[in-house]
Every structure is written in structure tokens, then in C-alpha cells.
C-alpha atoms as a PDB file:
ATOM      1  CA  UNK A   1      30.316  -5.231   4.611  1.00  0.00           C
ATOM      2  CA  UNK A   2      30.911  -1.830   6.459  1.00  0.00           C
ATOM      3  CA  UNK A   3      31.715  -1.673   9.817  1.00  0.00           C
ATOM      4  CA  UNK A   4      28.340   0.343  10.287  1.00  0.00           C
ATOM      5  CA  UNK A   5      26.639  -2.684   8.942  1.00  0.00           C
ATOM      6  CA  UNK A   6      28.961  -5.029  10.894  1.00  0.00           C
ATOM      7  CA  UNK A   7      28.545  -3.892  14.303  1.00  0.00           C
ATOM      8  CA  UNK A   8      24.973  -3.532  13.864  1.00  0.00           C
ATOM      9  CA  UNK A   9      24.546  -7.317  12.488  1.00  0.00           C
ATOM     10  CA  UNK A  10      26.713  -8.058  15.581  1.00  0.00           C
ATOM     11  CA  UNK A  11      24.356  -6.519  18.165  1.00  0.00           C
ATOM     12  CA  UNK A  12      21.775  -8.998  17.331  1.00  0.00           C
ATOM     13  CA  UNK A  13      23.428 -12.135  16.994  1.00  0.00           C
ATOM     14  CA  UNK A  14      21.611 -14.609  19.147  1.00  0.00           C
ATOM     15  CA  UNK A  15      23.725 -15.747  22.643  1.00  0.00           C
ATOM     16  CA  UNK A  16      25.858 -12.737  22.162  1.00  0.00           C
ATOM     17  CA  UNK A  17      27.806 -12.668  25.479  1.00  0.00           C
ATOM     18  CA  UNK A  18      26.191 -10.044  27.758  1.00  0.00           C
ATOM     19  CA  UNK A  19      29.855  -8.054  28.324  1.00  0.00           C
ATOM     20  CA  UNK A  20      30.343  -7.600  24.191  1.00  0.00           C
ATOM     21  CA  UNK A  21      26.873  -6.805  24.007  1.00  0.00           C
ATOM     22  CA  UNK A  22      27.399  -3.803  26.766  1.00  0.00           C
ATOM     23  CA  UNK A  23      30.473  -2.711  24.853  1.00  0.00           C
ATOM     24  CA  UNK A  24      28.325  -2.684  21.659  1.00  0.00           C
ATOM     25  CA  UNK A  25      25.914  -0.155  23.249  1.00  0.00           C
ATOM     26  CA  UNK A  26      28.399   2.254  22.897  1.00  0.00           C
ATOM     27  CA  UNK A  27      28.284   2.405  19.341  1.00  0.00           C
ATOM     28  CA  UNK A  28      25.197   4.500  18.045  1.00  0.00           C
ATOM     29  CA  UNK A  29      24.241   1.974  15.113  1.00  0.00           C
ATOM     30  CA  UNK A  30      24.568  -1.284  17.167  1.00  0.00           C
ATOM     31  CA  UNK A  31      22.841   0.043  19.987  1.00  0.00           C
ATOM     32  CA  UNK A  32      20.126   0.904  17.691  1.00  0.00           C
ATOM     33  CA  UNK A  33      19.471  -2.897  16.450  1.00  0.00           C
ATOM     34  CA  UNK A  34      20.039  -4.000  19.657  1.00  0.00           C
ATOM     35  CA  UNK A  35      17.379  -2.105  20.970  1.00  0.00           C
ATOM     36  CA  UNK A  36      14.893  -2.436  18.464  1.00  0.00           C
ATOM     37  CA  UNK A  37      15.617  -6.410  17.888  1.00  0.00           C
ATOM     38  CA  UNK A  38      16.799  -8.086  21.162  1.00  0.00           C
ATOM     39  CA  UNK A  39      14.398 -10.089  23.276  1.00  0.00           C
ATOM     40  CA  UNK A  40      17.208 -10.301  26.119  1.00  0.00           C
ATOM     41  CA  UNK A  41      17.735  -7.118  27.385  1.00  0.00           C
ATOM     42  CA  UNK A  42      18.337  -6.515  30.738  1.00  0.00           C
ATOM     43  CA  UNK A  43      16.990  -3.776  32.928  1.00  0.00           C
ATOM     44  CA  UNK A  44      20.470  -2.760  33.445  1.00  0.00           C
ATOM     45  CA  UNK A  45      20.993  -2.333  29.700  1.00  0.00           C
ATOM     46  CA  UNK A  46      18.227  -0.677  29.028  1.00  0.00           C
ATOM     47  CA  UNK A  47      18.712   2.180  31.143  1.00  0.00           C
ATOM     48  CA  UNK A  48      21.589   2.776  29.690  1.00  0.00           C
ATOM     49  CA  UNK A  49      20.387   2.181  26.055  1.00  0.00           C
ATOM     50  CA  UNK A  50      17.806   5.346  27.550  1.00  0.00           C
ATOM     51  CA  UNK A  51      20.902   7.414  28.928  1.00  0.00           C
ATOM     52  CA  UNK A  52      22.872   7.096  25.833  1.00  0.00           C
ATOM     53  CA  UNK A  53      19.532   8.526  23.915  1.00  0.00           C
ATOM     54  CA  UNK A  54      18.079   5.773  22.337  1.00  0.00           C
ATOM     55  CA  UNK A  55      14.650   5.509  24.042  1.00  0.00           C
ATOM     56  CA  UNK A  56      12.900   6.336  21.044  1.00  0.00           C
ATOM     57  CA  UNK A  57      14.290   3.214  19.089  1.00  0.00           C
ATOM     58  CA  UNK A  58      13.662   0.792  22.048  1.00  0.00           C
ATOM     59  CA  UNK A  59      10.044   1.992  22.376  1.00  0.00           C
ATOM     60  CA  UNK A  60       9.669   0.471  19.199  1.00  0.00           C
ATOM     61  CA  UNK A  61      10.855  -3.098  20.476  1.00  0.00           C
ATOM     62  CA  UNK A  62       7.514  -4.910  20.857  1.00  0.00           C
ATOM     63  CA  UNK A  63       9.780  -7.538  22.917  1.00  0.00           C
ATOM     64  CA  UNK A  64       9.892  -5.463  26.349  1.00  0.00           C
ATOM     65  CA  UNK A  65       8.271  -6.497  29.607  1.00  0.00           C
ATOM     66  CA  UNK A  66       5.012  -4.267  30.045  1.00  0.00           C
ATOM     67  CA  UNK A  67       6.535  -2.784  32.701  1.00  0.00           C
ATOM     68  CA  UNK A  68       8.867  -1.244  30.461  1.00  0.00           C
ATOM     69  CA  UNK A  69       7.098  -0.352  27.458  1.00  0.00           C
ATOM     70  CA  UNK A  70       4.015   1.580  29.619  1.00  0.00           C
ATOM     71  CA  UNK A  71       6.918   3.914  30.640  1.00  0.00           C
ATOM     72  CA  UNK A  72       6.956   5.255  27.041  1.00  0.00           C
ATOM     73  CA  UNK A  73       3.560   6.086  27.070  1.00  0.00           C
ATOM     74  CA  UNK A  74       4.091   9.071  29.407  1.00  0.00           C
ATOM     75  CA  UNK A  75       7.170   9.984  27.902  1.00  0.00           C
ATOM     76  CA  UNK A  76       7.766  13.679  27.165  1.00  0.00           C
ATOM     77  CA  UNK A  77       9.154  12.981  23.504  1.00  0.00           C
ATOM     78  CA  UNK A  78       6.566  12.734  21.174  1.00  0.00           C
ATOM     79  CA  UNK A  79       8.371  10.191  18.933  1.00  0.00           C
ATOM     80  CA  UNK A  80       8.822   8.061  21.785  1.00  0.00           C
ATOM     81  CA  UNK A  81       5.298   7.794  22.410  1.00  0.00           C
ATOM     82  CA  UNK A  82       4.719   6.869  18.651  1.00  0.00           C
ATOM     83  CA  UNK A  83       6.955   4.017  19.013  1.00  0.00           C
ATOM     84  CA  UNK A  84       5.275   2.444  21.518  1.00  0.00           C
ATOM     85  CA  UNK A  85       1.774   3.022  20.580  1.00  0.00           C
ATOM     86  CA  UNK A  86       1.993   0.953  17.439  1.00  0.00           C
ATOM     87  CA  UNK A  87       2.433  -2.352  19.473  1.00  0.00           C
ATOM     88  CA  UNK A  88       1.928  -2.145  23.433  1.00  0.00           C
ATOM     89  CA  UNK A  89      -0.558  -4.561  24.598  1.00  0.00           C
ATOM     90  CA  UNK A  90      -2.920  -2.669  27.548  1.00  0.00           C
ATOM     91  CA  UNK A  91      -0.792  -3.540  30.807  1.00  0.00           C
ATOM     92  CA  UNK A  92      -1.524  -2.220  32.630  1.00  0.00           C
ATOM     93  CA  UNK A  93      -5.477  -1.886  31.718  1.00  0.00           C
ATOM     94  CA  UNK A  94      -5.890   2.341  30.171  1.00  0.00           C
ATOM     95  CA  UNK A  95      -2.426   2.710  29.060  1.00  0.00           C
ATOM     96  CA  UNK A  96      -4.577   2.474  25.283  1.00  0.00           C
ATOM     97  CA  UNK A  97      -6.905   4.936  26.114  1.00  0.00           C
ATOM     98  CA  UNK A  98      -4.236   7.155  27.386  1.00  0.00           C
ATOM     99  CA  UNK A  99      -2.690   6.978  24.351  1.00  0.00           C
ATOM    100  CA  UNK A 100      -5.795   7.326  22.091  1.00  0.00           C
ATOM    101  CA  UNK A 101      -6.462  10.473  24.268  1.00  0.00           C
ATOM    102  CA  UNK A 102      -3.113  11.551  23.823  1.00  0.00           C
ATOM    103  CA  UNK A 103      -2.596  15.477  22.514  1.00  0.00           C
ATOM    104  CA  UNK A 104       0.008  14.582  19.432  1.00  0.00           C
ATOM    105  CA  UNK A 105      -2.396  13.665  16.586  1.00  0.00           C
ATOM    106  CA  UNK A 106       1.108  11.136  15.018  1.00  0.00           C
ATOM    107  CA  UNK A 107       0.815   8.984  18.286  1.00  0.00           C
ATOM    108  CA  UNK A 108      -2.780   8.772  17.804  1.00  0.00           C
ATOM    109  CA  UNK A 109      -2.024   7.762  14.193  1.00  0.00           C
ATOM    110  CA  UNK A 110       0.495   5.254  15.643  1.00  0.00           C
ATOM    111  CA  UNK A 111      -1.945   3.413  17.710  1.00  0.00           C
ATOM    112  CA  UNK A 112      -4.158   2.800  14.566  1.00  0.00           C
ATOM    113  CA  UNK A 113      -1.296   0.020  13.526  1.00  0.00           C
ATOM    114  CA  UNK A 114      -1.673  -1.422  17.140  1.00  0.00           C
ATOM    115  CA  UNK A 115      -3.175  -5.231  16.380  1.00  0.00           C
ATOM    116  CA  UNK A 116      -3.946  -4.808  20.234  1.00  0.00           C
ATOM    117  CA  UNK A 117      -6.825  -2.457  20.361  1.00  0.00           C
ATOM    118  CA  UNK A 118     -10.302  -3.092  21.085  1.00  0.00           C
ATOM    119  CA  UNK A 119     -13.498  -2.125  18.932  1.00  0.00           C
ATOM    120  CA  UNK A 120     -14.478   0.708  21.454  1.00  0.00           C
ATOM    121  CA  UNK A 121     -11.314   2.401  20.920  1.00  0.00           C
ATOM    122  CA  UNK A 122     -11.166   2.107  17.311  1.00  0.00           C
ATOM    123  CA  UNK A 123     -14.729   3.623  16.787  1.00  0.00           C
ATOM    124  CA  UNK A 124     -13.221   6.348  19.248  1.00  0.00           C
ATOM    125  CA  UNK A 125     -10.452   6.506  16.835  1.00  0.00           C
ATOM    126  CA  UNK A 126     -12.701   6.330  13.211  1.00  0.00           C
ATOM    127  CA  UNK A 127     -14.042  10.230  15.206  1.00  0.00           C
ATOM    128  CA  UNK A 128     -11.123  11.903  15.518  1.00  0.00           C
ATOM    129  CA  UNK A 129     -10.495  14.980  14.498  1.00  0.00           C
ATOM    130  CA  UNK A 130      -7.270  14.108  12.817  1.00  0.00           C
ATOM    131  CA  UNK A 131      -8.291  12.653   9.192  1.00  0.00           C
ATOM    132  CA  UNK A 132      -4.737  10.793   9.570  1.00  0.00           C
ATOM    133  CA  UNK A 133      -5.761   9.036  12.355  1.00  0.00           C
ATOM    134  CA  UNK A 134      -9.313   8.505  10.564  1.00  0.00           C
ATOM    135  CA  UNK A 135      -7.541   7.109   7.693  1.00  0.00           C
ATOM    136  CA  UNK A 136      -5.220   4.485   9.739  1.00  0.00           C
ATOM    137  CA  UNK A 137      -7.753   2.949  11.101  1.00  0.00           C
ATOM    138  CA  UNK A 138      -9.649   2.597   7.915  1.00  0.00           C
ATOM    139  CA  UNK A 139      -6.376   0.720   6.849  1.00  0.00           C
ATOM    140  CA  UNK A 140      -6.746  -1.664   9.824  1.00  0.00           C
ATOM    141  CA  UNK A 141     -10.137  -2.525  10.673  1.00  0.00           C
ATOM    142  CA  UNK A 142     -11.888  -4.686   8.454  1.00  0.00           C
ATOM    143  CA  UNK A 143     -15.181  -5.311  10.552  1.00  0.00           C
ATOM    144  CA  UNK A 144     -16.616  -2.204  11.008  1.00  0.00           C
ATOM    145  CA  UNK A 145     -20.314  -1.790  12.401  1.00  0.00           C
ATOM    146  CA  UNK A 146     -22.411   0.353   9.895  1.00  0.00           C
ATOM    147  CA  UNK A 147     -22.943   3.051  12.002  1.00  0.00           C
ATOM    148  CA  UNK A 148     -18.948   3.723  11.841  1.00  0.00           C
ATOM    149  CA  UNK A 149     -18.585   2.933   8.358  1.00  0.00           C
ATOM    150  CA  UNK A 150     -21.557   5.072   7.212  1.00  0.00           C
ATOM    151  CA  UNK A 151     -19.831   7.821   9.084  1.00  0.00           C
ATOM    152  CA  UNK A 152     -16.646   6.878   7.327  1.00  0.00           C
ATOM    153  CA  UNK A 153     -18.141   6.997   4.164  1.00  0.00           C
ATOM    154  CA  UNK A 154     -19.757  10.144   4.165  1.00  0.00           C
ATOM    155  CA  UNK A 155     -16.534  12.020   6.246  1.00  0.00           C
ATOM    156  CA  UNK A 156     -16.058  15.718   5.160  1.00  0.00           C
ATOM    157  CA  UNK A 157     -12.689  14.267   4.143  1.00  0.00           C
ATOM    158  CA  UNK A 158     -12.757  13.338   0.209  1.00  0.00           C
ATOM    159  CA  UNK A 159      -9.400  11.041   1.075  1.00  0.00           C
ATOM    160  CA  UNK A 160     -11.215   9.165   3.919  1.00  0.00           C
ATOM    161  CA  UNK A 161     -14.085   9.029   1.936  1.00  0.00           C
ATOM    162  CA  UNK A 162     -12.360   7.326  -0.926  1.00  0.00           C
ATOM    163  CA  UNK A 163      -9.968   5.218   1.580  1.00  0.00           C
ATOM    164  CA  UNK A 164     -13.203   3.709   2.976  1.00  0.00           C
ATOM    165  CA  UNK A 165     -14.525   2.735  -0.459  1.00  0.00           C
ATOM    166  CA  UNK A 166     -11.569   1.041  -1.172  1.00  0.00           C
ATOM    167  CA  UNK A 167     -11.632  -0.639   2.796  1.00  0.00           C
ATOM    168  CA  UNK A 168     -15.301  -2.334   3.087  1.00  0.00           C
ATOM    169  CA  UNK A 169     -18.146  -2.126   0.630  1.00  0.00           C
ATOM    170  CA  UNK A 170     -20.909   0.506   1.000  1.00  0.00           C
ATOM    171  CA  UNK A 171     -24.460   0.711   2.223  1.00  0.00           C
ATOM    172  CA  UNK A 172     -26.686   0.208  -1.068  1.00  0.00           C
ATOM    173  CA  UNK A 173     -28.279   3.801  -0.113  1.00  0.00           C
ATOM    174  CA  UNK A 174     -24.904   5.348  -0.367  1.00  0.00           C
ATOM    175  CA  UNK A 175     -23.795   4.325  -3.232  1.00  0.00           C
ATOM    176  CA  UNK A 176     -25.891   6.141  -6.069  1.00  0.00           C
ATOM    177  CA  UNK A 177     -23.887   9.393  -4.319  1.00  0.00           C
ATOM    178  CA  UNK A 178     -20.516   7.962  -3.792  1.00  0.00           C
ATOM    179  CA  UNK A 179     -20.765   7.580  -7.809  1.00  0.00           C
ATOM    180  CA  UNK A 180     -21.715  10.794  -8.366  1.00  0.00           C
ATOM    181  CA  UNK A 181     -19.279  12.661  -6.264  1.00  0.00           C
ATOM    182  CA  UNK A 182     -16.341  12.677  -8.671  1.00  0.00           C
ATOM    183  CA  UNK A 183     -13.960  12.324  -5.331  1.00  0.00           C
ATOM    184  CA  UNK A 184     -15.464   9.332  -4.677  1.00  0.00           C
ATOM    185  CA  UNK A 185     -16.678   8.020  -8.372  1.00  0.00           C
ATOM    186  CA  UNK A 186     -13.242   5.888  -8.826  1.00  0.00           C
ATOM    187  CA  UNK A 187     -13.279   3.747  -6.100  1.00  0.00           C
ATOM    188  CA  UNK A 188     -16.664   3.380  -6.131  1.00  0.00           C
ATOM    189  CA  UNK A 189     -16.921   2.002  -9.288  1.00  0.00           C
ATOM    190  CA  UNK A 190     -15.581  -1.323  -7.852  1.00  0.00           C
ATOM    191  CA  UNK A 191     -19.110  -1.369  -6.197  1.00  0.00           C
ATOM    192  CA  UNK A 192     -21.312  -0.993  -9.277  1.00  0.00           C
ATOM    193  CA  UNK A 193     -21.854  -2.341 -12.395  1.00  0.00           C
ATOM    194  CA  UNK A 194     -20.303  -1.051 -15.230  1.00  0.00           C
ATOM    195  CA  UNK A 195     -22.484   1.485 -17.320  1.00  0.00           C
ATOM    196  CA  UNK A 196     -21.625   3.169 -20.896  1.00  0.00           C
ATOM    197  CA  UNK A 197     -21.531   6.483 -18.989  1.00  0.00           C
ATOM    198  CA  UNK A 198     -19.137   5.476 -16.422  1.00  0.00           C
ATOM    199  CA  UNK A 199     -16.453   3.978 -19.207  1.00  0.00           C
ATOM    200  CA  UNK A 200     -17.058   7.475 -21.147  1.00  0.00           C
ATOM    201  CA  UNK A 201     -16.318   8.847 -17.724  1.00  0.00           C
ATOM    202  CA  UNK A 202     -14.105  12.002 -18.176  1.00  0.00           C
ATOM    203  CA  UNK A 203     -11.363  10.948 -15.433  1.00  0.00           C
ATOM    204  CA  UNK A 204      -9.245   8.479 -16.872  1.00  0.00           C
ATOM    205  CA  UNK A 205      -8.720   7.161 -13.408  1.00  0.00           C
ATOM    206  CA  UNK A 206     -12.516   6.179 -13.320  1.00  0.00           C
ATOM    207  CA  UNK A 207     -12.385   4.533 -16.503  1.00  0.00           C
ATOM    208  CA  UNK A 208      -9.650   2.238 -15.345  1.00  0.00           C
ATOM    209  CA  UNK A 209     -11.455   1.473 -12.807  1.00  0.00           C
ATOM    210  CA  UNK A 210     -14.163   0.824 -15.049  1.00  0.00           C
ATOM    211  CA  UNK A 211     -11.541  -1.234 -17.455  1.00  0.00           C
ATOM    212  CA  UNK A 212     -10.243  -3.103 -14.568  1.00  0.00           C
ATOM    213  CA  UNK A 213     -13.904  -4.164 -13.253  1.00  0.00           C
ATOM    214  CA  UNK A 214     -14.003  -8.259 -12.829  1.00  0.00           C
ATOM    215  CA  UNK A 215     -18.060  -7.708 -14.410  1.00  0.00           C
ATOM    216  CA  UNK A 216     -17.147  -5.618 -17.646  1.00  0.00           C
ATOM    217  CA  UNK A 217     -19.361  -6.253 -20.408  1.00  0.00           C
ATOM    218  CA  UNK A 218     -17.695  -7.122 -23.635  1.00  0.00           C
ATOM    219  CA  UNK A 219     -18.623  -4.204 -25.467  1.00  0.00           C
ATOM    220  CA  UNK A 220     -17.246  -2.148 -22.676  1.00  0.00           C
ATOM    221  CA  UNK A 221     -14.054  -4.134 -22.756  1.00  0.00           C
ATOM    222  CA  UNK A 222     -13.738  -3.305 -26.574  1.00  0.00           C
ATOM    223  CA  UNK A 223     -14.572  -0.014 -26.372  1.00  0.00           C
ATOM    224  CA  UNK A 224     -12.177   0.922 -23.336  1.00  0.00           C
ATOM    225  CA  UNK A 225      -9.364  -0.962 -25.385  1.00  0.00           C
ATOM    226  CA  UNK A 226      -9.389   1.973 -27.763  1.00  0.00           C
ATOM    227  CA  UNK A 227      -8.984   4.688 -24.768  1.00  0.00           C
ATOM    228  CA  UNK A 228      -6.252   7.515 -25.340  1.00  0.00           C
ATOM    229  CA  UNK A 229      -4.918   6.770 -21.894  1.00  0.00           C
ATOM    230  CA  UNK A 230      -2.441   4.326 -21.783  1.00  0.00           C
ATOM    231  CA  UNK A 231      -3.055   3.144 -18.238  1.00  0.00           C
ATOM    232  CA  UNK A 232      -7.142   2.290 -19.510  1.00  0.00           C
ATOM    233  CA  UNK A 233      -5.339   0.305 -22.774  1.00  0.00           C
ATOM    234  CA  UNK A 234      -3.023  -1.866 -20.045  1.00  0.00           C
ATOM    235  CA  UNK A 235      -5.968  -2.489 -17.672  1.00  0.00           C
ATOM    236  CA  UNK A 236      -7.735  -3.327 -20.015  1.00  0.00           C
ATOM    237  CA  UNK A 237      -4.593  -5.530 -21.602  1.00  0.00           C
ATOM    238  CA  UNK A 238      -4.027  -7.079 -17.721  1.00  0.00           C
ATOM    239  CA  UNK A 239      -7.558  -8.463 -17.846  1.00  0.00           C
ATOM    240  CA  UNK A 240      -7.917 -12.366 -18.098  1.00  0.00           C
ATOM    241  CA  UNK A 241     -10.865 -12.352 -20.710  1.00  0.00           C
ATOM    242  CA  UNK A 242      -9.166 -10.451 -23.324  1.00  0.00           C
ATOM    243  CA  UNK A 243      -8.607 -12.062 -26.385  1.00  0.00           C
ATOM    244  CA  UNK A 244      -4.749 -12.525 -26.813  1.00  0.00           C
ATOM    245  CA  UNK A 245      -4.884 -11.184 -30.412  1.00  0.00           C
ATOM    246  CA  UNK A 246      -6.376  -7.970 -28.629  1.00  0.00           C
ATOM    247  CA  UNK A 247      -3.302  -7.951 -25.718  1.00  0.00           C
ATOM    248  CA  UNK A 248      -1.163  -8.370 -27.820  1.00  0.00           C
ATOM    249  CA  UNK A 249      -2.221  -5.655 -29.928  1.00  0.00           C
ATOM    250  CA  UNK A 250      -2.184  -3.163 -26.771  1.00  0.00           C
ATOM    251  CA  UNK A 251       0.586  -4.158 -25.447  1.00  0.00           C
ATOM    252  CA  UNK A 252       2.699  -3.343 -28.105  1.00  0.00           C
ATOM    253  CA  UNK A 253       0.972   0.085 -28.717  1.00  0.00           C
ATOM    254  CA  UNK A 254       1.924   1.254 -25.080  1.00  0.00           C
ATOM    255  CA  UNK A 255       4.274   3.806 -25.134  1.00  0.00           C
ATOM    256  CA  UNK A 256       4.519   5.467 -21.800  1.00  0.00           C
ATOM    257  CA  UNK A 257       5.651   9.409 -21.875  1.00  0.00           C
ATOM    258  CA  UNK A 258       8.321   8.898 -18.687  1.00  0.00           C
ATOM    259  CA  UNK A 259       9.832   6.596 -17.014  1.00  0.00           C
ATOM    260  CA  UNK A 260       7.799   7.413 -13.855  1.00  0.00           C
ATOM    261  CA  UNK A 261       4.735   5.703 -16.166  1.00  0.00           C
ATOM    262  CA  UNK A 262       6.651   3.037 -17.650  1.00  0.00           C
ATOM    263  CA  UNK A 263       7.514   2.243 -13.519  1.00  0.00           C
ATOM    264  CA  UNK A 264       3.737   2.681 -13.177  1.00  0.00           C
ATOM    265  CA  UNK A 265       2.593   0.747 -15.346  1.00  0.00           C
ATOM    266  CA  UNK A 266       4.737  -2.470 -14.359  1.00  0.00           C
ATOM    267  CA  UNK A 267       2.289  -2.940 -11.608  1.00  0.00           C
ATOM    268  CA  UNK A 268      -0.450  -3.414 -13.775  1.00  0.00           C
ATOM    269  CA  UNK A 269       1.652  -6.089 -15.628  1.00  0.00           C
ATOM    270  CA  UNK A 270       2.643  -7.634 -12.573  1.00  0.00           C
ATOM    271  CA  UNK A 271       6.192  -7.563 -13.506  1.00  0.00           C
ATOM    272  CA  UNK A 272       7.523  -5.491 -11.184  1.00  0.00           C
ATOM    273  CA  UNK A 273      10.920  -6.325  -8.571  1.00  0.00           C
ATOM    274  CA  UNK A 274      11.854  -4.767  -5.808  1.00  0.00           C
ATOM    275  CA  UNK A 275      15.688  -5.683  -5.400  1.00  0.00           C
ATOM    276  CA  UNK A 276      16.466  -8.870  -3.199  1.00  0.00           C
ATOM    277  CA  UNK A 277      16.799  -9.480   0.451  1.00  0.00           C
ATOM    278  CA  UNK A 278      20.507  -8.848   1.654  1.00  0.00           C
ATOM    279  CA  UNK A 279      21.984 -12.121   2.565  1.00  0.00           C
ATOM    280  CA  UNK A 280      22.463 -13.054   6.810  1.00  0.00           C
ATOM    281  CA  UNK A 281      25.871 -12.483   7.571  1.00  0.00           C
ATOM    282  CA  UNK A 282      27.451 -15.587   9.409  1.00  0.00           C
ATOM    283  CA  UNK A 283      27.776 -15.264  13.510  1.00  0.00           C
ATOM    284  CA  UNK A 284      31.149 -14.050  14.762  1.00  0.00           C
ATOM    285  CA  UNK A 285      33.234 -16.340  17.390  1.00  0.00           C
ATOM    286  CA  UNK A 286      34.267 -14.460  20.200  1.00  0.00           C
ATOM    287  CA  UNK A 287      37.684 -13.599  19.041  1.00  0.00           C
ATOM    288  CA  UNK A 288      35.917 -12.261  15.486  1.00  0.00           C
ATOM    289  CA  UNK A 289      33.862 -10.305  17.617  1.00  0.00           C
ATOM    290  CA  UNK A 290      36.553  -9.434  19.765  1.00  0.00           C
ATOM    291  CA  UNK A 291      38.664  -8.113  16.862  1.00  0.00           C
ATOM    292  CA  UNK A 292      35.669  -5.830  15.523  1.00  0.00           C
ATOM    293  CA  UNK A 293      35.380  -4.133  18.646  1.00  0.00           C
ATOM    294  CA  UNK A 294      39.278  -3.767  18.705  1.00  0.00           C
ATOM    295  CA  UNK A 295      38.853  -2.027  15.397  1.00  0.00           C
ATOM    296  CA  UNK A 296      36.714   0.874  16.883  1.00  0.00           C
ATOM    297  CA  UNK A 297      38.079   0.839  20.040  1.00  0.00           C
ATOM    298  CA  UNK A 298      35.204  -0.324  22.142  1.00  0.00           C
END
């Protein structure tokens, strides 16, 4: 392991005597974990984790007394103030709407990922101005009253739009012109039934949609199988009705142009890895601990 890597695993190791832990602030990458990760920091130590610069990082430690985290939310750094918005609970009561008022459309994006925030505030948020901060909350609120997610639905944003299709299912009365908008016709199509003219569909990414539909129609399924897009042929191959004579037919007939596709496409399969969690280096005795420190003169 590097001593980068070292020190910070070091700075959160649990009963961590307070002195190496002070020493351990002086060195950017431990003071970094520590101040992100540690439920025990004192007020002494995190005044100096804010003189040494690293007020930004420790907004972003959702472990802080109140006390400490609403003193973020004023803070003249923007980044600071996006740290804390994404978890501070509202102590004291309007430090939300402060920050749901506040001028720097990111912390207002922030605050969308808050689990803390009450329906009045996000319907505030579902209006703003910022289609960012539109879209974050579409990613986080699940019960939406109609009147927000009609406005969602029809926003002059295609993305939101689209994002809301794919977030909560639409008014019957919308949906006939969510189809035919063609920035809205893919994710829609989850929300119909499948039609001949939607898996003849010019946009390959609508008949995918159409391919991966849990209602499709046999004949659908049969025709979409012979698609020239590759991505239609492997939806179409993912599905749990087709015939394994038939997946097995398209799967070995899919032959993506680039690597970016064949990476693509090993979502669809469900065979796709991301590389394992790094193993939890063992706790250092004191006179480990001691010697690491020694080693960078702290």
C-alpha cells in the first residue's frame, strides 16, 4: 500500500488516540478521510481541519453536530455549501429553505440528494429554473402529487421530460403526446402497448424499447429479432420468452462495431463487473502507527 493510502486508512481507524489523530491532520490526504469519515471529532479539531483548508471535505461528513454543519450553509465557498446540502437535517428549522433559496444553482442541485427534505420544498424544487435541479429531484422523489408531475412531464426541457417518464408513470391524457414527441417516444413506450408502428419506429432506441417491453406480442418479438441494430437483436435476445433456439441464434450473430458497444451491450446481458472492493487494511498498534508518522515526519 502507498503511504498516501496508508495514512489515509490510518485517519479512520476506530479508537485512534486523539494526539496521532491531531498529528495526522497535518497530512492533506489523512485529514481528508478523517474529516469526511470520523464520528469523533472534536470542536478543537475541526477548526483546525477548517484552518488547514479542508472545510469543504468536512461539510460533507453527515456525522457533525447541527451546530456545526448549519455553519456551512452560509459559507462563502460555493462547494462548501454543496457538501452540506446533500445531507443536513433542518436544525435549526429554515437552514433547508435557505439553501433551496440559495443563488448557486449546484447547491440547489445538491439538496435534491438530501433524504431530509420535506414535500413543500421539493415541489419548490421540481420549479426551478435550473433543469439540473429539476432533474435531481425527479431522481429522488417517487411520490409526486399530479399537479407536480404533470408539470414535470410536460417541462420545456426534453431531458426532464424524458427523466420523468422514466421516474413515475404518466397521466392517461398525456400519454398519446409523450408518444408522439420523438424526445419523449422512447421512454414512453414503457407506458403503452406495443403497436406494429412503434417496433417499425425509425429510432432504434424506441424500438428497443419496444423489444425490451415485458407485453410484446410474439409477432413483434419475431419481427424485432431480425432488426439491423444490434442493441434491438440483444434486447430482444435478453428477453425471458424467447425461444432458446432463437437466442442462441442472435447471440451469436452480434458483432458489435467497438468496444465502447461490446461494453454496452454487457449490460443488456447482465454480465457485466465492475472490479472488486479493495480489501480493509488491518489496524495499526501504536508503535505501527507511530513508525508511519516517523516516516513523514509528522
Amino acid at each position: 500500500m502507498e503511504l498516501d493510502a496508508e495514512f489515509s486508512a490510518l485517519a479512520t481507524q476506530e479508537d485512534l488516540p486523539v494526539d496521532v489523530l491531531r498529528r495526522l491532520l497535518q497530512h492533506q490526504g489523512a485529514r481528508s478521510s478523517a474529516a469526511l469519515l470520523r464520528r469523533d471529532l472534536t470542536e478543537e479539531m475541526v477548526e483546525e481541519i477548517i484552518a488547514l483548508g479542508s472545510a469543504r471535505t468536512l461539510a460533507a461528513n453527515s456525522s457533525l453536530p447541527a451546530r456545526v454543519s448549519a455553519r456551512f450553509v452560509e459559507h462563502p465557498e460555493p462547494p462548501v455549501r454543496c457538501a452540506v446540502a446533500a445531507h443536513i437535517r433542518d436544525e435549526p428549522p429554515g437552514v433547508l429553505a435557505r439553501l433551496a433559496a440559495d443563488p448557486d444553482p449546484l447547491v440547489r442541485q445538491n439538496l435534491t440528494m438530501n433524504d431530509h427534505l420535506p414535500p413543500e420544498l421539493l415541489a419548490r424544487l421540481a420549479a426551478d429554473p435550473d433543469s439540473s435541479v429539476r432533474s435531481g429531484v425527479i431522481g429522488r422523489w417517487r411520490d409526486v402529487p399530479d399537479a407536480v408531475r404533470r408539470k414535470l412531464l410536460t417541462d420545456t426541457d426534453p431531458g426532464i421530460r424524458s427523466g420523468s417518464l422514466r421516474a413515475f408513470p404518466p397521466p392517461a391524457d398525456l400519454l398519446p403526446g409523450l408518444l408522439a414527441d420523438p424526445e419523449t417516444r422512447e421512454a414512453a413506450v414503457a407506458h403503452s402497448a406495443p403497436t406494429p408502428e412503434l417496433a417499425a419506429d425509425p429510432d432504434s432506441d424506441v424500438r428497443s424499447a419496444v423489444a425490451a417491453h415485458p407485453d410484446l406480442p410474439t409477432g413483434l418479438r419475431d419481427l424485432l429479432a431480425e432488426d439491423p441494430d444490434f442493441f434491438v437483436r440483444d434486447a430482444i435476445a435478453a428477453r425471458a420468452d424467447t425461444p432458446p433456439e432463437l437466442r442462441e441464434r442472435l447471440v451469436a450473430g452480434l458483432k458489435p462495431d467497438s468496444p465502447l458497444a461490446e461494453w454496452m451491450l454487457s449490460f443488456g446481458r447482465g454480465n457485466h463487473a465492475g472490479p472488486p472492493p479493495a480489501p480493509v487494511p488491518p489496524p495499526l498498534t501504536r508503535q505501527q502507527a507511530e513508525a508511519l508518522l516517523a516516516r513523514a515526519g509528522l
